[in-house]
Protein backbone atom coordinates (compact mmCIF):
# COMPACT_ATOMS: atom_id res chain seq x y z
CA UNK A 1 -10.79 0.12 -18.90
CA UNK A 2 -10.25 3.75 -19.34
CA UNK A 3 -6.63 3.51 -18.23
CA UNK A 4 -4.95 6.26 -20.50
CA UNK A 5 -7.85 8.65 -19.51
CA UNK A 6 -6.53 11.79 -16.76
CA UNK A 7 -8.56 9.53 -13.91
CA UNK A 8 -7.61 6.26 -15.30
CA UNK A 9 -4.25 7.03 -15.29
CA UNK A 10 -4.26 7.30 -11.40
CA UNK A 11 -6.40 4.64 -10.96
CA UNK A 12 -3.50 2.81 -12.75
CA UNK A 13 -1.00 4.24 -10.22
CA UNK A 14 -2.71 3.89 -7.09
CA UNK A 15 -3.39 0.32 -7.60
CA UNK A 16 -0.19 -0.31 -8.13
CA UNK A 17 1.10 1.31 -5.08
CA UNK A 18 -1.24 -0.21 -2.75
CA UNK A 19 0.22 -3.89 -4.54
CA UNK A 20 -2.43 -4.72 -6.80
CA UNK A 21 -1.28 -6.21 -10.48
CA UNK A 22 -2.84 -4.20 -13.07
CA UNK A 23 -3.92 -5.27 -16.17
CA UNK A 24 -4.73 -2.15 -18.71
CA UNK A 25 -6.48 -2.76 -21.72
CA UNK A 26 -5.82 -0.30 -24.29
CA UNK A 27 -6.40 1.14 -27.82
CA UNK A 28 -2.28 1.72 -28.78
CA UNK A 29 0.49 0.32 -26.60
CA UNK A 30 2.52 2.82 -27.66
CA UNK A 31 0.13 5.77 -26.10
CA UNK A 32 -0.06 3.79 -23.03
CA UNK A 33 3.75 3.29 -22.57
CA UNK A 34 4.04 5.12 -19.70
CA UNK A 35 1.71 3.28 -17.48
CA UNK A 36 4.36 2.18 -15.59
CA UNK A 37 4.37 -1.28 -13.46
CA UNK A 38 1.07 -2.06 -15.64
CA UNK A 39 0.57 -4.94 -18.37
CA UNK A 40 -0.80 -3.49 -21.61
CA UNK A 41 -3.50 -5.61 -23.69
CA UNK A 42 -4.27 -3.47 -27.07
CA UNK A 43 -7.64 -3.89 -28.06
CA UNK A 44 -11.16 -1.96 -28.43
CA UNK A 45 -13.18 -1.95 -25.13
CA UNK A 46 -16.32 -2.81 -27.19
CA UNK A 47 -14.40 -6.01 -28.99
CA UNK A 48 -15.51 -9.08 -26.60
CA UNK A 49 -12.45 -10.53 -27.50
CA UNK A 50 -10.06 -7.83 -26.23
CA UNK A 51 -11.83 -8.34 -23.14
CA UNK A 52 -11.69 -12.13 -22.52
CA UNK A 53 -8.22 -10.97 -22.70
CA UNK A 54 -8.11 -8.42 -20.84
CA UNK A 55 -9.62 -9.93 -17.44
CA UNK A 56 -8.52 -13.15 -18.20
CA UNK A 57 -6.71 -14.04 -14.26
CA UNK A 58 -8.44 -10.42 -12.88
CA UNK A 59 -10.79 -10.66 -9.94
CA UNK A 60 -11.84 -6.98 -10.47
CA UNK A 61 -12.37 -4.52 -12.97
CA UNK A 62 -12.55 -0.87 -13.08
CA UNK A 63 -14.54 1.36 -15.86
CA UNK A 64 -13.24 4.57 -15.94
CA UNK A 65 -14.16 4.66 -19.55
CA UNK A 66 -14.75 8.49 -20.89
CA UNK A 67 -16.09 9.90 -24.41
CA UNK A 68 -15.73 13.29 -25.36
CA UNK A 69 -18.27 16.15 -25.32
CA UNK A 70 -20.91 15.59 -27.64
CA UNK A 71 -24.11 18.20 -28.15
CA UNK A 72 -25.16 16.64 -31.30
CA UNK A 73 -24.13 13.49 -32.25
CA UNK A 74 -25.15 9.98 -30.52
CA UNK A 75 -22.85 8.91 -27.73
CA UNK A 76 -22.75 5.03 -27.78
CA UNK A 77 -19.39 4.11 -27.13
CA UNK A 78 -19.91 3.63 -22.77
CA UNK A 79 -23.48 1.84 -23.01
CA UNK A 80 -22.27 -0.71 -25.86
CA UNK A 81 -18.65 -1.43 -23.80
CA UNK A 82 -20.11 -1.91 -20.68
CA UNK A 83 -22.36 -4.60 -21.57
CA UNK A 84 -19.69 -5.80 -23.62
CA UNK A 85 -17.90 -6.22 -20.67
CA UNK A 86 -20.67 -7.07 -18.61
CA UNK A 87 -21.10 -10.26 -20.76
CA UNK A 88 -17.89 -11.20 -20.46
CA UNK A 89 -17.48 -11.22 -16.97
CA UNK A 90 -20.47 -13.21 -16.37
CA UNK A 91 -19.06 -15.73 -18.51
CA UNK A 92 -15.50 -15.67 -16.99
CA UNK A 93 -17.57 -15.63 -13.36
CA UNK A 94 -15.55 -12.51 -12.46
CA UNK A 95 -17.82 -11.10 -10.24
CA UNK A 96 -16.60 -7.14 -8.60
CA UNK A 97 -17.20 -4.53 -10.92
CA UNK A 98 -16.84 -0.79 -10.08
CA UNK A 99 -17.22 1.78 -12.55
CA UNK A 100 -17.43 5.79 -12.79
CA UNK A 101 -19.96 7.69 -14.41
CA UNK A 102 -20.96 10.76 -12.82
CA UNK A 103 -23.08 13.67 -11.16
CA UNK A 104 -26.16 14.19 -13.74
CA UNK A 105 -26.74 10.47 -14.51
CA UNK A 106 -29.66 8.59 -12.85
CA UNK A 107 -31.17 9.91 -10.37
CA UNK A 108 -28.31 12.19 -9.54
CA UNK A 109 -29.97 14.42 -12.35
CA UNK A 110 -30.64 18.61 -10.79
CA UNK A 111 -27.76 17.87 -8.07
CA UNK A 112 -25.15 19.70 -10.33
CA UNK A 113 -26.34 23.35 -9.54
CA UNK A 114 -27.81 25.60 -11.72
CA UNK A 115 -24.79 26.20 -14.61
CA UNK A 116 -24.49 22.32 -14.45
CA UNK A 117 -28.25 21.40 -14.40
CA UNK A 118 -29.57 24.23 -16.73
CA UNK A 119 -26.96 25.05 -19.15
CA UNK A 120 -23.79 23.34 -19.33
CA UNK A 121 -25.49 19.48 -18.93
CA UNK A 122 -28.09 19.93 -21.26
CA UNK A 123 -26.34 21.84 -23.98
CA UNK A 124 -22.90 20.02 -24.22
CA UNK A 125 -23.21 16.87 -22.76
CA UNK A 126 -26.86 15.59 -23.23
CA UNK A 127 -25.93 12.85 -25.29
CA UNK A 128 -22.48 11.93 -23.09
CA UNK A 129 -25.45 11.49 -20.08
CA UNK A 130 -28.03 9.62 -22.12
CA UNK A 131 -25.37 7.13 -22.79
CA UNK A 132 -23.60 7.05 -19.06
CA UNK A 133 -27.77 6.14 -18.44
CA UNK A 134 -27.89 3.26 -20.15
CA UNK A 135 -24.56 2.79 -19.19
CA UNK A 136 -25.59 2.31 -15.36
CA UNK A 137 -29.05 0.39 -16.78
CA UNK A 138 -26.30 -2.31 -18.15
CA UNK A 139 -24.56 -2.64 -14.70
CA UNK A 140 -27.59 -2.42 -12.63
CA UNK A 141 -29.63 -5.71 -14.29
CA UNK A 142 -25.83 -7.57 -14.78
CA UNK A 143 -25.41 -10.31 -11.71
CA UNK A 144 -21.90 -8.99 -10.84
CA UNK A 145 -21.13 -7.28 -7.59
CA UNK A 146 -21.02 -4.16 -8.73
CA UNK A 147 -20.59 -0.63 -7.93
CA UNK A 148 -21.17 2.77 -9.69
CA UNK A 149 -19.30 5.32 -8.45
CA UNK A 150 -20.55 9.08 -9.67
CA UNK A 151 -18.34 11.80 -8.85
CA UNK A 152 -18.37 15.89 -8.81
CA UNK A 153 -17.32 17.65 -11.19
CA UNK A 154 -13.47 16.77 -11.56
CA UNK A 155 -9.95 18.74 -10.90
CA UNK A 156 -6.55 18.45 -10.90
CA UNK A 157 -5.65 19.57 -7.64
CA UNK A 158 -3.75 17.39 -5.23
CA UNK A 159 -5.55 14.88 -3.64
CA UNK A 160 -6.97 16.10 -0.03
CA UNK A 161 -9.00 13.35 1.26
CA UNK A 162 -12.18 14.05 3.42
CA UNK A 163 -14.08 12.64 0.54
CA UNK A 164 -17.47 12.28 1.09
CA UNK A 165 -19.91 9.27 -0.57
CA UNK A 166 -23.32 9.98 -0.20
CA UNK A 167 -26.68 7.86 -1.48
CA UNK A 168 -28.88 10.66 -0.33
CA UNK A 169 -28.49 13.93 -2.36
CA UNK A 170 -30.86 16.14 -0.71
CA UNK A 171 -29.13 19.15 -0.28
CA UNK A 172 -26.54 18.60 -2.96
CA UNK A 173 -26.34 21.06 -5.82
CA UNK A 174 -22.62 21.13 -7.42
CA UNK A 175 -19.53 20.09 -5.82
CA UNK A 176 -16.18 19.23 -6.76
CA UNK A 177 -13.17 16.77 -6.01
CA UNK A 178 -9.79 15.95 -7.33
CA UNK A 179 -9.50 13.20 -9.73
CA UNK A 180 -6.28 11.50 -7.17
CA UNK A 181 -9.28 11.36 -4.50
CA UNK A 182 -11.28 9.29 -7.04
CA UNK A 183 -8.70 7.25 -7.90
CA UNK A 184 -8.12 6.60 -4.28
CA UNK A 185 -12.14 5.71 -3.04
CA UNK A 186 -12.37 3.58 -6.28
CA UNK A 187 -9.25 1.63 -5.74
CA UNK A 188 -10.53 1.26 -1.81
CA UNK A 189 -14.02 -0.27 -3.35
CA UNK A 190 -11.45 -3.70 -4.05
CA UNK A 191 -11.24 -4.56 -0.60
CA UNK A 192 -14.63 -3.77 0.53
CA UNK A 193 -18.66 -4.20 -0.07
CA UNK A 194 -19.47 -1.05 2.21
CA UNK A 195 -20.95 0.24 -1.57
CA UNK A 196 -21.63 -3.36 -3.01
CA UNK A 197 -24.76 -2.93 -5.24
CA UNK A 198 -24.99 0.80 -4.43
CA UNK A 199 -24.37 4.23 -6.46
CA UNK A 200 -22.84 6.82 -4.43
CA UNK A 201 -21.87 10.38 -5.07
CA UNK A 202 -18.37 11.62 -4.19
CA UNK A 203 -17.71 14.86 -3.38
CA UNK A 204 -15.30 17.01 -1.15
C-alpha cells in the first residue's frame, strides 16, 4: 500500500532486489506502470475488496500510505485504510504487518524540534497527525505482528546507512534520513521480529 508514493516507490524496488515478489495495490495501473518487476492490483486502499485482492498469497504487507498536507480539512483517508486492511488480514490470517507513519505521532509528539513541534506540525499538518494517531490506535489493538515504523523528517539524498531505530527518544529533537534508508530498514523488518510489536524512530 502506498506503492506509487516517493518512499513506496523504493520500498517497491528494494524488495524486489533483495527477491521478494511484490504485489502493489494501486489507484490507476497506468500511473503505476513503471513499478517495474511488481504485479499491479487497481483498487482503493479503503475498498475491503481491493484488498482481499491485494494480499491474497502475501505473507507481509507494507503501509507506506501518505495523504497530503491538510491545515483545515479532516484527514481520514490512513485511519479508515488501515483498519480496512487490518480486517482483512485477520481474516486472511496474514499475520506481519509493518507500516510508516512518522516523527510527531504518538508519543513521538515534541521530538521534532522546535520549527517541527511549534510551527510547522501544528499549523500544516495537525489533521495529517490526528489521523496517522488513530492510524497507529488501529494497528496497535489488531492481533497481527505488527510494526510501526516512524521516521525523521524525509530526503532525497542517497541512501547512507548508519540508520539508527530508537524506542527511547530522550534527547531527540529533529533529525533527518533519506527515504532509500527507509525503504531499506522497512524491507529488513520481513525477515526479522527484532521490532515485532514495537514503534521505533529512525533517524541518521
Amino acid at each position: 500500500m502506498g506503492a506509487t508514493g516517493a518512499t513506496g516507490r523504493l520500498i517497491v524496488s528494494t524488495a524486489i532486489a533483495k527477491g521478494y515478489e511484490v504485489a502493489a495495490l494501486v489507484r490507476s495501473k497506468a500511473k503505476a506502470a513503471d513499478l517495474a518487476g511488481a504485479e499491479l492490483i487497481e483498487g482503493d486502499a479503503r475498498d475491503p475488496a481491493a484488498l482481499t485482492r491485494a494480499i491474497a498469497g502475501c505473507d507481509a504487507v507494507i503501509s507506506s500510505l501518505g495523504t497530503a498536507m491538510s491545515p483545515f480539512r479532516e484527514v481520514t483517508l490512513l485511519s479508515t485504510a488501515t483498519r480496512a486492511l487490518v480486517d482483512v488480514m485477520e481474516q486472511q490470517n496474514s499475520r506481519r504487518l509493518v507500516c510508516i507513519t512518522g516523527l510527531g505521532a504518538g508519543d513521538s509528539r515534541g521530538h521534532g524540534g522546535f520549527f517541527f513541534d511549534r510551527l510547522f506540525l501544528p499549523l500544516m499538518l495537525r489533521k495529517v497527525y490526528e489521523d496517522k494517531n488513530r492510524q497507529e490506535d488501529a494497528i496497535r489493538a489488531s492481533t497481527l505482528d505488527w510494526t510501526i515504523v516512524r521516521p525523521t523528517v524525509l530526503n532525497d539524498k542517497p541512501a547512507r546507512g548508519g540508520i539508527k531505530a530508537l524506542t527511547d527518544l530522550s534527547g531527540v529533537h529533529g533529525g533527518t534520513i533519506a527515504r532509500a534508508d527507509v525503504a531499506e530498514f522497512v524491507v529488513q523488518q520481513l525477515a526479522t521480529d527484532t521490532w515485532l510489536r514495537k514503534v521505533p524512530l529512525i533517524t541518521w
